[in-house]
Protein backbone atom coordinates (compact mmCIF):
# COMPACT_ATOMS: atom_id res chain seq x y z
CA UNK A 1 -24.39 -44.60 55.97
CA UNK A 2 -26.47 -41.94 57.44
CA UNK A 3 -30.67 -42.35 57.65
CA UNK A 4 -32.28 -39.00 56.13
CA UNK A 5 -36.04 -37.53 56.16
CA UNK A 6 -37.84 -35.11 54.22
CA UNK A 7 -39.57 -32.22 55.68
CA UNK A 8 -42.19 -30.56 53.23
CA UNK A 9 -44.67 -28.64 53.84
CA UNK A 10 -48.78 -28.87 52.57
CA UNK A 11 -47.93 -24.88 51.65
CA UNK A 12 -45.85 -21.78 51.57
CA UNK A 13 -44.42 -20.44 54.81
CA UNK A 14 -46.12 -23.77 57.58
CA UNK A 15 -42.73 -23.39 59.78
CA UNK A 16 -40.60 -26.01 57.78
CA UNK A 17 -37.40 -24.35 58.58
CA UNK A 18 -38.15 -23.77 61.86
CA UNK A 19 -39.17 -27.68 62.62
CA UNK A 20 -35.98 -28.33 60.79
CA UNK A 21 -34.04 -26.81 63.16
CA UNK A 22 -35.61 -27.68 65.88
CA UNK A 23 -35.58 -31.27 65.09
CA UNK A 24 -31.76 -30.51 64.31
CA UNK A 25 -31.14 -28.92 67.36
CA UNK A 26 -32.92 -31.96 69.11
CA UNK A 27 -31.40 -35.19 67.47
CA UNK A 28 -28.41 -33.28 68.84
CA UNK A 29 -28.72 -33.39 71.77
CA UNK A 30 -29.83 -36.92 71.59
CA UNK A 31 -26.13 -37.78 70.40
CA UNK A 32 -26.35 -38.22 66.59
CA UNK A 33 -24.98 -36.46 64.31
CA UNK A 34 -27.38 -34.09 61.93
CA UNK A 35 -26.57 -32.33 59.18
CA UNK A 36 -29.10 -30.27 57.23
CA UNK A 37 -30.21 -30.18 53.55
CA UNK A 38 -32.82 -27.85 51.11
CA UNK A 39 -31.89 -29.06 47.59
CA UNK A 40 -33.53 -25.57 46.21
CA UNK A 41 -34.27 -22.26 48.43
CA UNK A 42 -35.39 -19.25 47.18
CA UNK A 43 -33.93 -16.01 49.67
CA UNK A 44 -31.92 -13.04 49.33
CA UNK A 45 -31.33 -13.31 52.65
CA UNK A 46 -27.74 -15.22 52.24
CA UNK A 47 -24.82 -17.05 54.70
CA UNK A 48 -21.26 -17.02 53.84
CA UNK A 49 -19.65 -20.32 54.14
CA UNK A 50 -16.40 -21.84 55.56
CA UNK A 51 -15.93 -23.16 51.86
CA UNK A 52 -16.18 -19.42 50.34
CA UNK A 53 -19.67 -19.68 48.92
CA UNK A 54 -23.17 -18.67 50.03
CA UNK A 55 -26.26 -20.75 51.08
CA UNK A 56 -29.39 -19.56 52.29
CA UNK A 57 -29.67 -18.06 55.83
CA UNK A 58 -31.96 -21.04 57.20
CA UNK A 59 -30.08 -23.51 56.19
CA UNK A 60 -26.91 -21.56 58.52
CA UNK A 61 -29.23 -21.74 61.34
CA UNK A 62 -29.95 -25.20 60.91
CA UNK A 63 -26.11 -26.14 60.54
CA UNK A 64 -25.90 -23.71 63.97
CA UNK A 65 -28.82 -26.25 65.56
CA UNK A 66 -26.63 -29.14 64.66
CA UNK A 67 -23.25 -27.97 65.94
CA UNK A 68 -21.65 -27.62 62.26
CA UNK A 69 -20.23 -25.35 60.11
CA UNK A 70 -22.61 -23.39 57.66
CA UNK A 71 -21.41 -25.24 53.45
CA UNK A 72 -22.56 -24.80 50.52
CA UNK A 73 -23.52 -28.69 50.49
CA UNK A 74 -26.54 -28.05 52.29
CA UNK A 75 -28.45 -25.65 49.88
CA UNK A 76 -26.90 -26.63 46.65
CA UNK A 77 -29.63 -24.43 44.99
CA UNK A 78 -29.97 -20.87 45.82
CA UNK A 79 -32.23 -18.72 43.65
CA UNK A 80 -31.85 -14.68 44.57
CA UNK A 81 -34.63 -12.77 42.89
CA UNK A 82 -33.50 -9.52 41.14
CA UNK A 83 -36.79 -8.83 39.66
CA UNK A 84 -40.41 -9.69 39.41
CA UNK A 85 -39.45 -12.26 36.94
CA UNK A 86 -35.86 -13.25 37.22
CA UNK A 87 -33.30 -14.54 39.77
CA UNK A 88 -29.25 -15.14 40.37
CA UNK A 89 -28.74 -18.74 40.50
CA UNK A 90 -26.60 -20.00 42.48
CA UNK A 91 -25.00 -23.57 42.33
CA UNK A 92 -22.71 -25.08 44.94
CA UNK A 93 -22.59 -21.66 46.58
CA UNK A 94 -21.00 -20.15 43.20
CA UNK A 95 -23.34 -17.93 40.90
CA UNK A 96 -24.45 -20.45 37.80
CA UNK A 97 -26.37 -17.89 35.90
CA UNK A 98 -29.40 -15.03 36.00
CA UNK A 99 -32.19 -16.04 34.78
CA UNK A 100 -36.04 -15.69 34.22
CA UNK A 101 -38.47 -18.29 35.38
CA UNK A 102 -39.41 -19.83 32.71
CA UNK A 103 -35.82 -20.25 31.62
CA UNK A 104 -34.84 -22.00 34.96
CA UNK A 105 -37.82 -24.28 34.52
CA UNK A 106 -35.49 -25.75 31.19
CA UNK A 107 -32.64 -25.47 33.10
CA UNK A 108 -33.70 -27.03 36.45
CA UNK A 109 -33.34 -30.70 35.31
CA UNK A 110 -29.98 -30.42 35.01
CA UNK A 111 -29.21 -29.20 38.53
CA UNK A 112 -30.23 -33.02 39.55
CA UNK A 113 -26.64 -34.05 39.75
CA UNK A 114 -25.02 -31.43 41.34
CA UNK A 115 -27.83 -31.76 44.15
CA UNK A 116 -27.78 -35.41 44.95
CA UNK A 117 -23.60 -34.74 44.67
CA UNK A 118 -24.25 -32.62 47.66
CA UNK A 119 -26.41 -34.76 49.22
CA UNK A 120 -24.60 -37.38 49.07
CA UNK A 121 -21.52 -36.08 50.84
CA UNK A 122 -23.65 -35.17 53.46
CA UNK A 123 -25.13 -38.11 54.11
CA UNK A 124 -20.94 -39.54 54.44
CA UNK A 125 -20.38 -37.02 56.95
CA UNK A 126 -23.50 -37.40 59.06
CA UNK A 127 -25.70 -39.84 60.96
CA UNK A 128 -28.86 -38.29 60.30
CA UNK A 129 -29.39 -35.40 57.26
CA UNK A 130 -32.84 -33.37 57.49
CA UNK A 131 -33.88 -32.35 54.31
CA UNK A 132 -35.91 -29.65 53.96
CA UNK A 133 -38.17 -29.06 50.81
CA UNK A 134 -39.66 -26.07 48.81
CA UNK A 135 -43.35 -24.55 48.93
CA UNK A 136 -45.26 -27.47 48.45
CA UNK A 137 -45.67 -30.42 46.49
CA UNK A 138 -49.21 -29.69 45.97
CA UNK A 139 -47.98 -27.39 43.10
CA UNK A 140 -48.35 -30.46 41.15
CA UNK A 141 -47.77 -27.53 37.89
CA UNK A 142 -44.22 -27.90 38.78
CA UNK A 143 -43.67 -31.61 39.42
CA UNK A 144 -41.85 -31.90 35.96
CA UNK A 145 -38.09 -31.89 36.51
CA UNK A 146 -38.78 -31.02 40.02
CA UNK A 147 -35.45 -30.59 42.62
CA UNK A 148 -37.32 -29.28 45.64
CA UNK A 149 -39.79 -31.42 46.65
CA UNK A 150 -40.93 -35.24 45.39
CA UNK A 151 -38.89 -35.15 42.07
CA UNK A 152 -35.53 -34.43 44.72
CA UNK A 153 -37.34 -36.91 47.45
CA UNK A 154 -37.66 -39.95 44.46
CA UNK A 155 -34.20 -39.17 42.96
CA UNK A 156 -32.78 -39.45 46.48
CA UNK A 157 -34.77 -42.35 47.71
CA UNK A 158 -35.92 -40.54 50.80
CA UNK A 159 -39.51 -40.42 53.09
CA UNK A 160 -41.46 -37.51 53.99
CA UNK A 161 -43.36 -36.00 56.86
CA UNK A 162 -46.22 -33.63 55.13
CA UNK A 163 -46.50 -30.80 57.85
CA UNK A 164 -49.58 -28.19 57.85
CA UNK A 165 -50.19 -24.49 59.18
CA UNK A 166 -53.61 -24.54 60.23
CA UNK A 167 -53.16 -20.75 61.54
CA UNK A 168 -54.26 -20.01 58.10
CA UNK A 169 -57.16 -22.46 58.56
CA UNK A 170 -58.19 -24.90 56.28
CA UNK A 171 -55.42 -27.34 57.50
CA UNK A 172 -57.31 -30.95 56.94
CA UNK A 173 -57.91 -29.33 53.54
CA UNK A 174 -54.60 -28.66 52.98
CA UNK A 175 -53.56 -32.36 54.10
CA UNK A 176 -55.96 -34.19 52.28
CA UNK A 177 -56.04 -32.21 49.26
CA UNK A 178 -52.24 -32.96 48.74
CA UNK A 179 -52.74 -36.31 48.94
CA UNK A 180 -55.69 -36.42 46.59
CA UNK A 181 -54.05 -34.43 43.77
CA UNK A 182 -50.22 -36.28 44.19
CA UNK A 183 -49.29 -39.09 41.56
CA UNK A 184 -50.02 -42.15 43.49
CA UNK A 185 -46.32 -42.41 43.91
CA UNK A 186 -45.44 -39.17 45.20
CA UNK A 187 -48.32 -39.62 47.80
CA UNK A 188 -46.67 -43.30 49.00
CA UNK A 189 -43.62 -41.41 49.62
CA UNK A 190 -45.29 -39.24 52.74
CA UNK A 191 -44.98 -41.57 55.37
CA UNK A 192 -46.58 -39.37 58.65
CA UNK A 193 -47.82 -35.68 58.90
CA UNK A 194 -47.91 -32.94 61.81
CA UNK A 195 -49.49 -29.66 62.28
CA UNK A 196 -48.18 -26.70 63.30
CA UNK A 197 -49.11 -23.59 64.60
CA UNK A 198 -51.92 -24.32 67.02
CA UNK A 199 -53.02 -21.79 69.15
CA UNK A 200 -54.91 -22.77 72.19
CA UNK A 201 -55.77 -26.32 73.53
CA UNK A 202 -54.44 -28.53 71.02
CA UNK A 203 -57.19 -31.58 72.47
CA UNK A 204 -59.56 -29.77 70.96
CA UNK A 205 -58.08 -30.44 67.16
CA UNK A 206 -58.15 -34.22 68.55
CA UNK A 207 -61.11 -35.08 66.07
CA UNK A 208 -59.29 -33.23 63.53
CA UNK A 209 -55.98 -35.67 63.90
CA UNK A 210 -58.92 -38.54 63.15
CA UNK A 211 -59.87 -36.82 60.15
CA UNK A 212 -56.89 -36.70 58.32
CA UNK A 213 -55.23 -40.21 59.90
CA UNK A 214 -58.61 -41.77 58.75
CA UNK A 215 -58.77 -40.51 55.01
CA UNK A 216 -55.00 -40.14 54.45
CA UNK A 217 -53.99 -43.56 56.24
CA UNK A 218 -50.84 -41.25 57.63
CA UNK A 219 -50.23 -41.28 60.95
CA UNK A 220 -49.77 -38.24 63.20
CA UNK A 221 -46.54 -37.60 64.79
CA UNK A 222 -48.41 -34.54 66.96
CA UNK A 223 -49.53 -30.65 66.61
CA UNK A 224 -47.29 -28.40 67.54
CA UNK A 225 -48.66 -25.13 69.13
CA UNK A 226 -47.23 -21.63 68.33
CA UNK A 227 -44.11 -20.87 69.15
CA UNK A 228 -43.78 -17.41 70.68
CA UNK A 229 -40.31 -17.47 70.75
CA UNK A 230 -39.28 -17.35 66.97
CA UNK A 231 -39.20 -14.43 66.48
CA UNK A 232 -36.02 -14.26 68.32
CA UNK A 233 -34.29 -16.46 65.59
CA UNK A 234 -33.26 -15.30 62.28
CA UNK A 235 -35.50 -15.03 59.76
CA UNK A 236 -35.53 -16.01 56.00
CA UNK A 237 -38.44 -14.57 54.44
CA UNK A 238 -38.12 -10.78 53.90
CA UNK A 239 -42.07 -10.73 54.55
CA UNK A 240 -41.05 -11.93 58.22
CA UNK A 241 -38.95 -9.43 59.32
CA UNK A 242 -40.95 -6.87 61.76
CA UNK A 243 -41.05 -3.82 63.76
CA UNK A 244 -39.82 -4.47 67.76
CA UNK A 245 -40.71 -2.31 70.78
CA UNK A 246 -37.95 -2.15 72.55
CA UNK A 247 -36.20 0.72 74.62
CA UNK A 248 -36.74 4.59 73.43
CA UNK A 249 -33.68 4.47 71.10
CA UNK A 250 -35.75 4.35 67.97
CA UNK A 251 -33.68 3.09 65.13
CA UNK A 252 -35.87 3.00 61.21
CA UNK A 253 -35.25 1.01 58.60
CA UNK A 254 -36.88 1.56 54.93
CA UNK A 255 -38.34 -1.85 53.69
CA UNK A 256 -36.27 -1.99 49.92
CA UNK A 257 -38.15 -3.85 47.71
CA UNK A 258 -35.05 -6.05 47.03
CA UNK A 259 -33.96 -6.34 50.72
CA UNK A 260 -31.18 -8.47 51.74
CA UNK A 261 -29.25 -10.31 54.15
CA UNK A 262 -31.53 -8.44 57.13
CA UNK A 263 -30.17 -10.73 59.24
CA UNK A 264 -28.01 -7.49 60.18
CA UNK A 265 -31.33 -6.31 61.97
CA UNK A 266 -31.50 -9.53 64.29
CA UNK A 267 -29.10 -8.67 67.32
CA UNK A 268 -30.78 -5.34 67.36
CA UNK A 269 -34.44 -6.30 67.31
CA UNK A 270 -33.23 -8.16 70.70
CA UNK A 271 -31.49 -5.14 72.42
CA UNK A 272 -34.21 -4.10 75.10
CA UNK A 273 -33.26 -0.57 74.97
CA UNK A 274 -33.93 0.00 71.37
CA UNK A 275 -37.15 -0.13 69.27
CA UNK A 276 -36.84 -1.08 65.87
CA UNK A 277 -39.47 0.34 62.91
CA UNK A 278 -39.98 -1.31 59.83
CA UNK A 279 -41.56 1.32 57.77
CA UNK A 280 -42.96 0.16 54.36
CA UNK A 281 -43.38 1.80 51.09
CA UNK A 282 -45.61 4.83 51.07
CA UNK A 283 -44.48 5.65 54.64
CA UNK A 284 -42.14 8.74 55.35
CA UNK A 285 -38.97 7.92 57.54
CA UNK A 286 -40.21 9.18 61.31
CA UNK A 287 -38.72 12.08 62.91
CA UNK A 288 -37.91 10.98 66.22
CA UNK A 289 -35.46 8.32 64.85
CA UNK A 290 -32.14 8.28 66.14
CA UNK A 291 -30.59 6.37 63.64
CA UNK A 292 -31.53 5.44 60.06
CA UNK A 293 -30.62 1.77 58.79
CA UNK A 294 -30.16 1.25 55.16
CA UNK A 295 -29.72 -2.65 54.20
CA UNK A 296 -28.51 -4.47 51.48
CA UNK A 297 -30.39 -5.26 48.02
CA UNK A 298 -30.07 -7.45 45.90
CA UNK A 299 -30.71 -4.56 42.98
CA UNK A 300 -28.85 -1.26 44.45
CA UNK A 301 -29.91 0.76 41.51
CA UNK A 302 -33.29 0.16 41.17
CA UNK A 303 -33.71 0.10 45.11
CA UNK A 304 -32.20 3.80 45.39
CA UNK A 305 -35.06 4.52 43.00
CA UNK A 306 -37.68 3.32 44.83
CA UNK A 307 -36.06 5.22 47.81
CA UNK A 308 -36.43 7.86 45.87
CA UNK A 309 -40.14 7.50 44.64
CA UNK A 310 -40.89 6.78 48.26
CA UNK A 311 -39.79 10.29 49.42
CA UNK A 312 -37.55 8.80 51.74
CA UNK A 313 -34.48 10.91 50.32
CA UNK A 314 -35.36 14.00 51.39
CA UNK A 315 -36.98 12.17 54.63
CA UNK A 316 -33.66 11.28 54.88
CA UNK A 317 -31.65 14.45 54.40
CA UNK A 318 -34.25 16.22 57.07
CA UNK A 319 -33.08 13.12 59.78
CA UNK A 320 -29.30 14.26 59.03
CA UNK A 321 -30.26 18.24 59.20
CA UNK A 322 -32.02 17.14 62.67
CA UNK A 323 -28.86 15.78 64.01
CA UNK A 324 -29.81 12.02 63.40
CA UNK A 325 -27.15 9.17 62.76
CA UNK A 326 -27.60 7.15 59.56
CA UNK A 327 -25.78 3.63 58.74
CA UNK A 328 -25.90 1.70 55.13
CA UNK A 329 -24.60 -1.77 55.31
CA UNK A 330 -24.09 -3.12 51.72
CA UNK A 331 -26.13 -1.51 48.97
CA UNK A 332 -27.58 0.94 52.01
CA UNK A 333 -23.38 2.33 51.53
CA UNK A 334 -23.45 2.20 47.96
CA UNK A 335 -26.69 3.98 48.01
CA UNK A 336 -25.08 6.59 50.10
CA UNK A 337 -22.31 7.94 47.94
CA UNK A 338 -22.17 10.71 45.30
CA UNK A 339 -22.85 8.15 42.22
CA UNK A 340 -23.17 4.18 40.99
CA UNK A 341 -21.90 3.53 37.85
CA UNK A 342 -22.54 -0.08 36.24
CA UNK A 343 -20.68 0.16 32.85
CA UNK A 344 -21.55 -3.40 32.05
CA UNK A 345 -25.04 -3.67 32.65
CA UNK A 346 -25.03 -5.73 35.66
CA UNK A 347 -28.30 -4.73 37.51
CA UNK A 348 -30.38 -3.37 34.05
CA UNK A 349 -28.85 -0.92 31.39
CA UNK A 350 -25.30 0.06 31.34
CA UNK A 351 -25.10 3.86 32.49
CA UNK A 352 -24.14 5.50 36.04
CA UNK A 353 -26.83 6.95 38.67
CA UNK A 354 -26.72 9.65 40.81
CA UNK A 355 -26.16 8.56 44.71
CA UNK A 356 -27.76 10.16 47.92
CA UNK A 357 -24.92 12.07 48.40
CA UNK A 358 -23.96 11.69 51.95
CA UNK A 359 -20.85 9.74 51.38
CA UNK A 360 -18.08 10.96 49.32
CA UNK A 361 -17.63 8.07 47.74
CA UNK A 362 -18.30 6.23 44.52
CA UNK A 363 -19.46 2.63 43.40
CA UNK A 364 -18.40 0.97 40.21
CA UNK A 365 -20.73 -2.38 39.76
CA UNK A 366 -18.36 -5.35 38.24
CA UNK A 367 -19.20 -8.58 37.50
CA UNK A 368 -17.04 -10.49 40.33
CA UNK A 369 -18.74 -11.04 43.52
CA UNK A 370 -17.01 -11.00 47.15
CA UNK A 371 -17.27 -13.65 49.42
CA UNK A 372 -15.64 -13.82 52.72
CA UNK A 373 -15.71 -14.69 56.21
CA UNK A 374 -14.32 -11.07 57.60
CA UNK A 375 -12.51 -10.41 60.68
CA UNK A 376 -12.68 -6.50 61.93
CA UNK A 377 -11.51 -4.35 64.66
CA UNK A 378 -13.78 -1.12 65.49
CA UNK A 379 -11.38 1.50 65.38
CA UNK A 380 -13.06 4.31 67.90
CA UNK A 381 -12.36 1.35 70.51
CA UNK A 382 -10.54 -1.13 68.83
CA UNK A 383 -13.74 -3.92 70.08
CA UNK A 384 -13.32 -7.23 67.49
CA UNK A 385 -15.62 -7.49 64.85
CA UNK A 386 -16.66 -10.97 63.17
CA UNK A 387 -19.04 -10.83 59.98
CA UNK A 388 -19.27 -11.55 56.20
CA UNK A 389 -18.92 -9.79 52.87
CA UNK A 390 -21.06 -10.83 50.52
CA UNK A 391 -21.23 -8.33 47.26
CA UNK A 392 -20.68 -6.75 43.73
CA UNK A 393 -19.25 -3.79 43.70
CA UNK A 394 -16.04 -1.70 44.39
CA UNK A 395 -16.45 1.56 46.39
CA UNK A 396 -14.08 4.53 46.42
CA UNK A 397 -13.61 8.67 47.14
CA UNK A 398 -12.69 10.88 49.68
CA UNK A 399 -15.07 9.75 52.47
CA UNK A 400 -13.11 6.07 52.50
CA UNK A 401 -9.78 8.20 53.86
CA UNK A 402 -12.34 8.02 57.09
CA UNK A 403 -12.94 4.50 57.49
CA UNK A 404 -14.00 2.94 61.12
CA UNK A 405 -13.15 -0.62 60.27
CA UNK A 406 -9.75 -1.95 59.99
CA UNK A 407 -9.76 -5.62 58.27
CA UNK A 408 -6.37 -6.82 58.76
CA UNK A 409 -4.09 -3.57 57.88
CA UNK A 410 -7.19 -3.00 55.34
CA UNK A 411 -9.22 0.14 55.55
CA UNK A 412 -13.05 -0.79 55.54
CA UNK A 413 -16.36 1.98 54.99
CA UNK A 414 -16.22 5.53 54.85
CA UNK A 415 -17.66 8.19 57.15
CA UNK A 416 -19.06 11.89 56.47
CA UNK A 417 -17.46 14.83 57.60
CA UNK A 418 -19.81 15.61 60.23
CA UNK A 419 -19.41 12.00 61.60
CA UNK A 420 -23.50 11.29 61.26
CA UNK A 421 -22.89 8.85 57.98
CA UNK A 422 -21.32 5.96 57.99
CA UNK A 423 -21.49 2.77 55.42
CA UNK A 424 -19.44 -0.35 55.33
CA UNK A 425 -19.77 -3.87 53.75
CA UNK A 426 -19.89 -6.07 56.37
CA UNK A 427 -22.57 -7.80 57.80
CA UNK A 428 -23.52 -9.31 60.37
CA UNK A 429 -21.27 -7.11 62.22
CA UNK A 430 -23.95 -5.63 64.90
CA UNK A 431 -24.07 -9.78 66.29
CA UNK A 432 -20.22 -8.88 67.53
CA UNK A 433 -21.59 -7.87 71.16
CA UNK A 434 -18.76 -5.70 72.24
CA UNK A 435 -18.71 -3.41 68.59
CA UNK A 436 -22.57 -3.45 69.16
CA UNK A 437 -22.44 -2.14 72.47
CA UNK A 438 -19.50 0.55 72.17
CA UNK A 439 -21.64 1.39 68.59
CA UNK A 440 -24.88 2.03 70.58
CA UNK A 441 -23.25 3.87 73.42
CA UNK A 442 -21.70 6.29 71.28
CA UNK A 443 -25.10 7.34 69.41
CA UNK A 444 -26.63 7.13 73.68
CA UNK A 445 -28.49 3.91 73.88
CA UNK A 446 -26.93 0.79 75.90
CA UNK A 447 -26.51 -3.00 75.70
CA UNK A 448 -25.46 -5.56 78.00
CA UNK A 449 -26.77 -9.01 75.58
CA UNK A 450 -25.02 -11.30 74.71
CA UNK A 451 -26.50 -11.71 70.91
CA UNK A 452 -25.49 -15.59 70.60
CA UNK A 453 -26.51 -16.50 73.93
CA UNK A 454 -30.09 -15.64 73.00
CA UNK A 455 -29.90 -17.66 69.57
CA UNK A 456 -28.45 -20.85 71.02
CA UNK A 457 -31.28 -20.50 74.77
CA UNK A 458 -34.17 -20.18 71.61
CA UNK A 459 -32.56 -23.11 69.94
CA UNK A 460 -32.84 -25.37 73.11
CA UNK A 461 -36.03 -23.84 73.83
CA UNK A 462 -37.36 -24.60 70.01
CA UNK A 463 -36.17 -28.41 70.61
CA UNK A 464 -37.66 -29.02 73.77
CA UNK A 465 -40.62 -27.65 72.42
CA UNK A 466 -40.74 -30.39 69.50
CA UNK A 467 -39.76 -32.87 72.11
CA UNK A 468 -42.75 -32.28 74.08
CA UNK A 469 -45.16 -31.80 71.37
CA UNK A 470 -43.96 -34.22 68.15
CA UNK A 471 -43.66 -38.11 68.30
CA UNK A 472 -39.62 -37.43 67.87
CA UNK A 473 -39.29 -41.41 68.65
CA UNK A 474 -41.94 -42.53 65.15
CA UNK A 475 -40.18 -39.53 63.00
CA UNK A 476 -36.51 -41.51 63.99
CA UNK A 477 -37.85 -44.64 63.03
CA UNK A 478 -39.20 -43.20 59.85
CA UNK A 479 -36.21 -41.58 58.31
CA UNK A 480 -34.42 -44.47 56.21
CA UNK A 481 -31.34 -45.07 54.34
CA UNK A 482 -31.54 -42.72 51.16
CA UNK A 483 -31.60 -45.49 48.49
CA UNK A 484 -30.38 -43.94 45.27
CA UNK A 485 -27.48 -42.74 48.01
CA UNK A 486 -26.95 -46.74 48.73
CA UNK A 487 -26.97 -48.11 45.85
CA UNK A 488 -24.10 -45.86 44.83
CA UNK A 489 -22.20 -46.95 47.95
């Protein structure tokens, strides 16, 4: 029966999936088995998985860390906000429902079982599961038929590690003050804490460590300084995706208010000949790109509107006029065509919009989502291309008679006349090195990296940094049993 410990974090956004995968990566390499676990993650930033559903992206890298296959038993919960208010939830990797906040909150309790079903195969396939939690367990507000942080930790029977940020400041705060406003029982549950994010000598936070260790009765398994290298791992959060200087290939992509799966930006934030530019709302598109990027969203109609209100259509019809290259990946293709039509509502009121009109195609929204691992072939070079499809949505016309993928015998994306425009649905095809290469050759940059190579050298990197830095010997002998798990056994 495998040992499991809980990650959480004394707020939003301290680094917990980044110490989870480090620690995966680590344990590892140490010769156990790890397999890792978020009960409930909020992202539209999405994995396909071997067993044909989705989880969220960090929990992929994590499974990456630990040598296994991405499944949708390791984020059993995936909430994908459409709206301000709303989100698609997703159980098991299948979509469960869409639904507003405050209607989740009554639904949330019964997601229990499904969870700690999850779990619990896990922890029969694995030696060690690292379970990751949700915001923070300081928002006591939500503690009522909680699956993210204590309610999922008690359920399961498990022990946490409380882990601050204190490059926001405040950090022995932010330790303390969890403690003092848990139930007694949640706070017995924390069995250690760490900080993360220290910049500069971390001896001098050594009277901070006796702070906390003295009015928490925790002890410290170690502060972890910054680590420079992460941005060179994919991230979750849309608000951590950036800008790169690279090489003078300039390549712009619009920040969509409902941005997802930009994990199709990762391989070429790395390329050192090409400079990426996030350029946020209110911006105009630059004209010295070379090529525009359009992403996926998680709401294509009301993301082409924003493009609109943003100006960036006509930036965008200027780039073409000047000769630039433009490339929409998911909603960025659907955006592209002549019209979307969503008869039955799916993303707002029924009715059809008009496209951006550089495609001559057409996208009918329906109810059925596509999931798939894909296998490609480029056809300019006929280079392999590995990715995923992950989307609503079933897009036709003239412009799809000149595709540039080939999936099996099956003709994939369209292109304009001119050549400039191109869409598809597949991600994560720029991380195929030899497509991304013969892609950025043609348009004049160049690329010799090897895109995986980088991920797994940060990986190693990001565990030997724990090693060095975090007691990984006291956080081993903390992680126990999971005793609701055992009892069931």
């Amino acid at each position: 029966m495998a040992q499991s410990i809980m990650i959480q974090g004394a707020g939003s956004n301290v680094g917990k999936s980044m110490v989870v995968a480090g620690l995966a990566r680590a344990y590892t390499r140490r010769g156990l088995t790890v397999a890792p676990f978020k009960p409930q993650n909020m992202s539209n930033n999405a994995a396909v998985t071997v067993d044909g559903g989705e989880i969220g992206r960090a929990q992929a890298l994590q499974a990456l860390a630990a040598g296994r296959a991405p499944h949708t038993d390791m984020n059993p919960v995936l909430l994908k906000p459409e709206s301000e208010i709303g989100a698609q939830v997703v159980v098991q990797g299948k979509r469960f429902d869409t639904l507003r906040a405050r209607d989740y909150a009554k639904v949330k309790p019964k997601l229990l079982p499904p969870v700690l079903e999850s779990f619990a195969r896990l922890c029969g396939s694995a030696d060690l599961v690292l379970v990751e939690g949700a915001g923070s367990p300081a928002e006591i507000n939500l503690r009522a038929g909680d699956i993210a942080n204590m309610g999922f930790a008690e359920a399961a029977g498990v022990p946490v590690i409380l882990v601050g940020d204190i490059d926001r400041g405040g950090v022995i705060a932010q330790l303390v003050g969890t403690q003092a406003i848990l139930p007694p029982e949640d706070a017995a549950r924390i069995k250690a804490f760490a900080i993360n994010k220290f910049r500069g000598d971390v001896q001098l936070f050594d009277e901070g460590l006796t702070e906390i260790t003295s009015r928490t009765g925790w002890p410290s398994l170690g502060v972890v300084p910054w680590f420079a290298d992460a941005w060179r791992l994919p991230a979750e959060d849309v608000m951590d995706i950036r800008s790169s200087a690279g090489g003078a290939f300039k390549v712009i992509v619009p920040r969509l208010g409902r941005i997802a799966n930009f994990d199709d930006l990762d391989p070429l934030s790395l390329e050192p000949d090409v400079s990426v530019e996030i350029v946020e709302p209110g911006r105009a598109l630059p004209g010295d790109a070379h090529l525009v990027l359009i992403l996926g969203s998680k709401s294509t109609i009301s993301d082409l509107a924003d493009f609109r209100a943003n100006g960036w259509d006509v930036d965008l019809s200027a780039h073409i006029r000047r000769g630039g290259h433009v490339l929409g990946i998911c909603g960025g293709y659907q955006m592209l065509g002549q019209e979307i039509a969503d008869p039955d509502g799916i993303e707002g009121a029924p009715g059809t919009v008009k496209g951006l009109g550089h495609l001559d195609v057409r996208t009918i929204m329906h109810p059925e989502k596509r999931l798939a691992l894909t296998k490609a072939t480029y056809i300019a070079t006929g280079d392999p291309v590995e990715g995923y499809e992950i989307h609503i949505g079933k897009t036709d016309g003239p412009g799809t008679k000149r595709p540039w993928l080939d999936v099996s015998g099956r003709p994939e994306g369209a292109t304009s006349a001119d050549g400039r425009v191109r869409g598809c649905y597949l991600h994560g095809l720029f991380a195929s090195d030899a497509f991304r290469a013969a892609y950025l050759n043609n348009l004049g940059a160049s690329s010799d990296m090897h895109f995986d190579n980088q991920v797994e050298t940060t990986l190693d990197a990001l565990a030997d940094h724990l090693e060095t830095h975090m007691d990984l010997d006291l956080l081993l002998e903390l992680a126990e049993t999971p005793a609701r798990i055992s009892e069931r056994a």
